[in-house]
C-alpha atoms as a PDB file:
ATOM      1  CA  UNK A   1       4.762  11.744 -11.189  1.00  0.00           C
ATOM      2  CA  UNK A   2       4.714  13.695  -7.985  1.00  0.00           C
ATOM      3  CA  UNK A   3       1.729  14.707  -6.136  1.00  0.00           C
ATOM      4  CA  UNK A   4       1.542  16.949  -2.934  1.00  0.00           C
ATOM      5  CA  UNK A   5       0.383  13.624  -1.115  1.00  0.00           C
ATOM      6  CA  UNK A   6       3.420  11.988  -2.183  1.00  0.00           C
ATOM      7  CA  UNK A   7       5.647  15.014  -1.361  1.00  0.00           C
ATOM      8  CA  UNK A   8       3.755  14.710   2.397  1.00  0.00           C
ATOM      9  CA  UNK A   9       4.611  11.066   2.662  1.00  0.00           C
ATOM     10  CA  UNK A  10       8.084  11.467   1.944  1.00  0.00           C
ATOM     11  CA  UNK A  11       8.074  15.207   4.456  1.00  0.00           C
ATOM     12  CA  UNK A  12       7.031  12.119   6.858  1.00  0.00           C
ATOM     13  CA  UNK A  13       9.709   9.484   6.604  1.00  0.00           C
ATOM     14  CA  UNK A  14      12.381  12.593   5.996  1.00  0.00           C
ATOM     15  CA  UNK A  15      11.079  13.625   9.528  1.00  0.00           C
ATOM     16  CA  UNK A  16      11.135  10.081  11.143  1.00  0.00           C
ATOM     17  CA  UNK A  17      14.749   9.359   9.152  1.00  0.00           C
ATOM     18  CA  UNK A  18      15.555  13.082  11.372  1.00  0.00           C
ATOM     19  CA  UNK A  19      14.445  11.635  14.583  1.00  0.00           C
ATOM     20  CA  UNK A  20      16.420   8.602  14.069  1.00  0.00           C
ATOM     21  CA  UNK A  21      19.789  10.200  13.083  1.00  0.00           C
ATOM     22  CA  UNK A  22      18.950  12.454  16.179  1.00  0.00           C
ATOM     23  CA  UNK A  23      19.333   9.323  18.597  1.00  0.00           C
ATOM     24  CA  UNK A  24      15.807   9.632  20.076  1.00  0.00           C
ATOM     25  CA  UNK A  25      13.286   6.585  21.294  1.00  0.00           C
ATOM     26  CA  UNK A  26      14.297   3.543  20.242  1.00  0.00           C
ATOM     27  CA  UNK A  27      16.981   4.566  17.775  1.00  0.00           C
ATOM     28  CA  UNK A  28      18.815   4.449  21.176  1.00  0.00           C
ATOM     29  CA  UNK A  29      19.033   0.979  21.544  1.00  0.00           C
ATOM     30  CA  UNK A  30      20.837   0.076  18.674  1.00  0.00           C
ATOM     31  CA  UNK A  31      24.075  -1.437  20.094  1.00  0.00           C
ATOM     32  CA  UNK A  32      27.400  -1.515  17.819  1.00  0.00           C
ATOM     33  CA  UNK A  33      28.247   0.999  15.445  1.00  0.00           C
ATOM     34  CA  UNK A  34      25.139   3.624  14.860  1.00  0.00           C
ATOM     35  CA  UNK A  35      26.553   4.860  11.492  1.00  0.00           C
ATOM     36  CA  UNK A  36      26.083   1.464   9.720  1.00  0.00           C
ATOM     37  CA  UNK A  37      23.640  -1.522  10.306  1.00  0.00           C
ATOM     38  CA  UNK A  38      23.665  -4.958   8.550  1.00  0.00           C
ATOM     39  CA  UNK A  39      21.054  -5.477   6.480  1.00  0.00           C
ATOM     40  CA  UNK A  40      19.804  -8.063   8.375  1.00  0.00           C
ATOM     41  CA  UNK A  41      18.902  -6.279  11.523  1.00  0.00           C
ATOM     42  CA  UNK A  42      17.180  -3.445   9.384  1.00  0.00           C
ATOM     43  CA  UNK A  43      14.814  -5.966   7.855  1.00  0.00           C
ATOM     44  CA  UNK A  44      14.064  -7.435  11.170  1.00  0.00           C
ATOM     45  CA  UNK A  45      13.548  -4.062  12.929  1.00  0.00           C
ATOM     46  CA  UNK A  46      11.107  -3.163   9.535  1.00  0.00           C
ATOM     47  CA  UNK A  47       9.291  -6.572   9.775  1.00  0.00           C
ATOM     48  CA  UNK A  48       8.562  -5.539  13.578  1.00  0.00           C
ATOM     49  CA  UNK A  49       7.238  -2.373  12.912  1.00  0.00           C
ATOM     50  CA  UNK A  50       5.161  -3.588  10.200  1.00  0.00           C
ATOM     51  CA  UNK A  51       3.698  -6.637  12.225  1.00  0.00           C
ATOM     52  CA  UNK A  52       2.735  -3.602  14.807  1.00  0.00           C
ATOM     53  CA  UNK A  53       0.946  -1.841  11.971  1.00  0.00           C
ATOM     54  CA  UNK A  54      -0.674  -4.797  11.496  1.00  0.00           C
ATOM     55  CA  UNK A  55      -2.026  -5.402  15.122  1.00  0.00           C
ATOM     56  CA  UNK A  56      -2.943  -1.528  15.528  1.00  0.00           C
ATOM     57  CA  UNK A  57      -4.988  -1.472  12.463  1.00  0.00           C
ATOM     58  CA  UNK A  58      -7.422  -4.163  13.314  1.00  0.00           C
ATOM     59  CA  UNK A  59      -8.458  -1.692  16.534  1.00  0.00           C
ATOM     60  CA  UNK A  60     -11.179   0.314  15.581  1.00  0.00           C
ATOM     61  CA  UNK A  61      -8.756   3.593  16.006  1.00  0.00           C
ATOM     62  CA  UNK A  62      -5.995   2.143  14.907  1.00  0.00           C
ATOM     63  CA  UNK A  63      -5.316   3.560  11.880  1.00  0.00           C
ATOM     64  CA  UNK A  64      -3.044   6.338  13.304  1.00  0.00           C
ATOM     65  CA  UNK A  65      -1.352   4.153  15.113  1.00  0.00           C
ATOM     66  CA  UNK A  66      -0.754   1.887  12.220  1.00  0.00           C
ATOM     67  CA  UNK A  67       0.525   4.751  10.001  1.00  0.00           C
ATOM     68  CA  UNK A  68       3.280   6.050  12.631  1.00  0.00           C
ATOM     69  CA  UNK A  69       4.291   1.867  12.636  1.00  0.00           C
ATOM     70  CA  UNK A  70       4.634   2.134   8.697  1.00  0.00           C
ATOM     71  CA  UNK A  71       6.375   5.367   8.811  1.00  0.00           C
ATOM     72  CA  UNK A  72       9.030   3.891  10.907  1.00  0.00           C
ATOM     73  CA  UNK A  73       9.766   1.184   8.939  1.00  0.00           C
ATOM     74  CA  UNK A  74       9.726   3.674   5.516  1.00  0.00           C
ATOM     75  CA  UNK A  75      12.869   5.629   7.558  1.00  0.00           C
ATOM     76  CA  UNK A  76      14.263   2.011   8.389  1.00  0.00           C
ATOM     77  CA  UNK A  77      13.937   1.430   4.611  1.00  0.00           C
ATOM     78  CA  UNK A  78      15.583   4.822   3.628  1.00  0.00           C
ATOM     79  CA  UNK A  79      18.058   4.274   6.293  1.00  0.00           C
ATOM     80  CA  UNK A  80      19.618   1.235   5.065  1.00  0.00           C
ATOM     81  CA  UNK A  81      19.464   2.074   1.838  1.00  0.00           C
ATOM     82  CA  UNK A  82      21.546   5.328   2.129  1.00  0.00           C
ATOM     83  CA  UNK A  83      24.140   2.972   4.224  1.00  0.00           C
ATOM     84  CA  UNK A  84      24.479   0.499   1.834  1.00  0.00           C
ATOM     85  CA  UNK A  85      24.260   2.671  -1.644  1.00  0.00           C
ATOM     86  CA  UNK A  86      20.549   0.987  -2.963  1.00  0.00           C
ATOM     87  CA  UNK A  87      20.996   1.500  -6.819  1.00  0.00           C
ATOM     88  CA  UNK A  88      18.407   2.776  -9.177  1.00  0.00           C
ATOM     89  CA  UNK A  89      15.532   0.903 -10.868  1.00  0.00           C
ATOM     90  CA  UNK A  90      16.971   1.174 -14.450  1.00  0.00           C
END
């Protein structure tokens, strides 16, 4: 069921996944071919944004921080799964 929170969440990563097709911060330094990555190198560059939502949320105001780290790694997530055509939960 969809809730306005979840409709915000996904406004989020749409916005981040915007920013990234847009070639802006570090969706610059991907070297190769921008239209596709490997799998691989997604999960890596999600496990490093994660492990920095980790660190920021044990600081007392890190829980912004944290949340722009996971909202990265959501668009990572989306990213590689419109690349490599992610099937349905049946």
């Amino acid at each position: 069921m969809r809730t306005a929170q979840r409709e915000l969440a996904y406004a989020a990563i749409d916005s981040e996944r915007d920013y990234q097709d847009a070639a802006k911060g570090n969706a610059r330094r991907h070297e190769g071919d921008p239209a596709v990555m490997p799998v691989g190198e997604a999960i890596l560059y999600i496990e490093e944004c994660v492990a920095r939502a980790r660190a920021a949320a044990y600081r007392p105001d890190g829980v912004t921080a944290a949340l722009a780290e996971l909202r990265k790694a959501a668009a990572l997530v989306v990213r590689t799964m419109e690349d490599h055509d992610d099937p349905f939960r049946k």
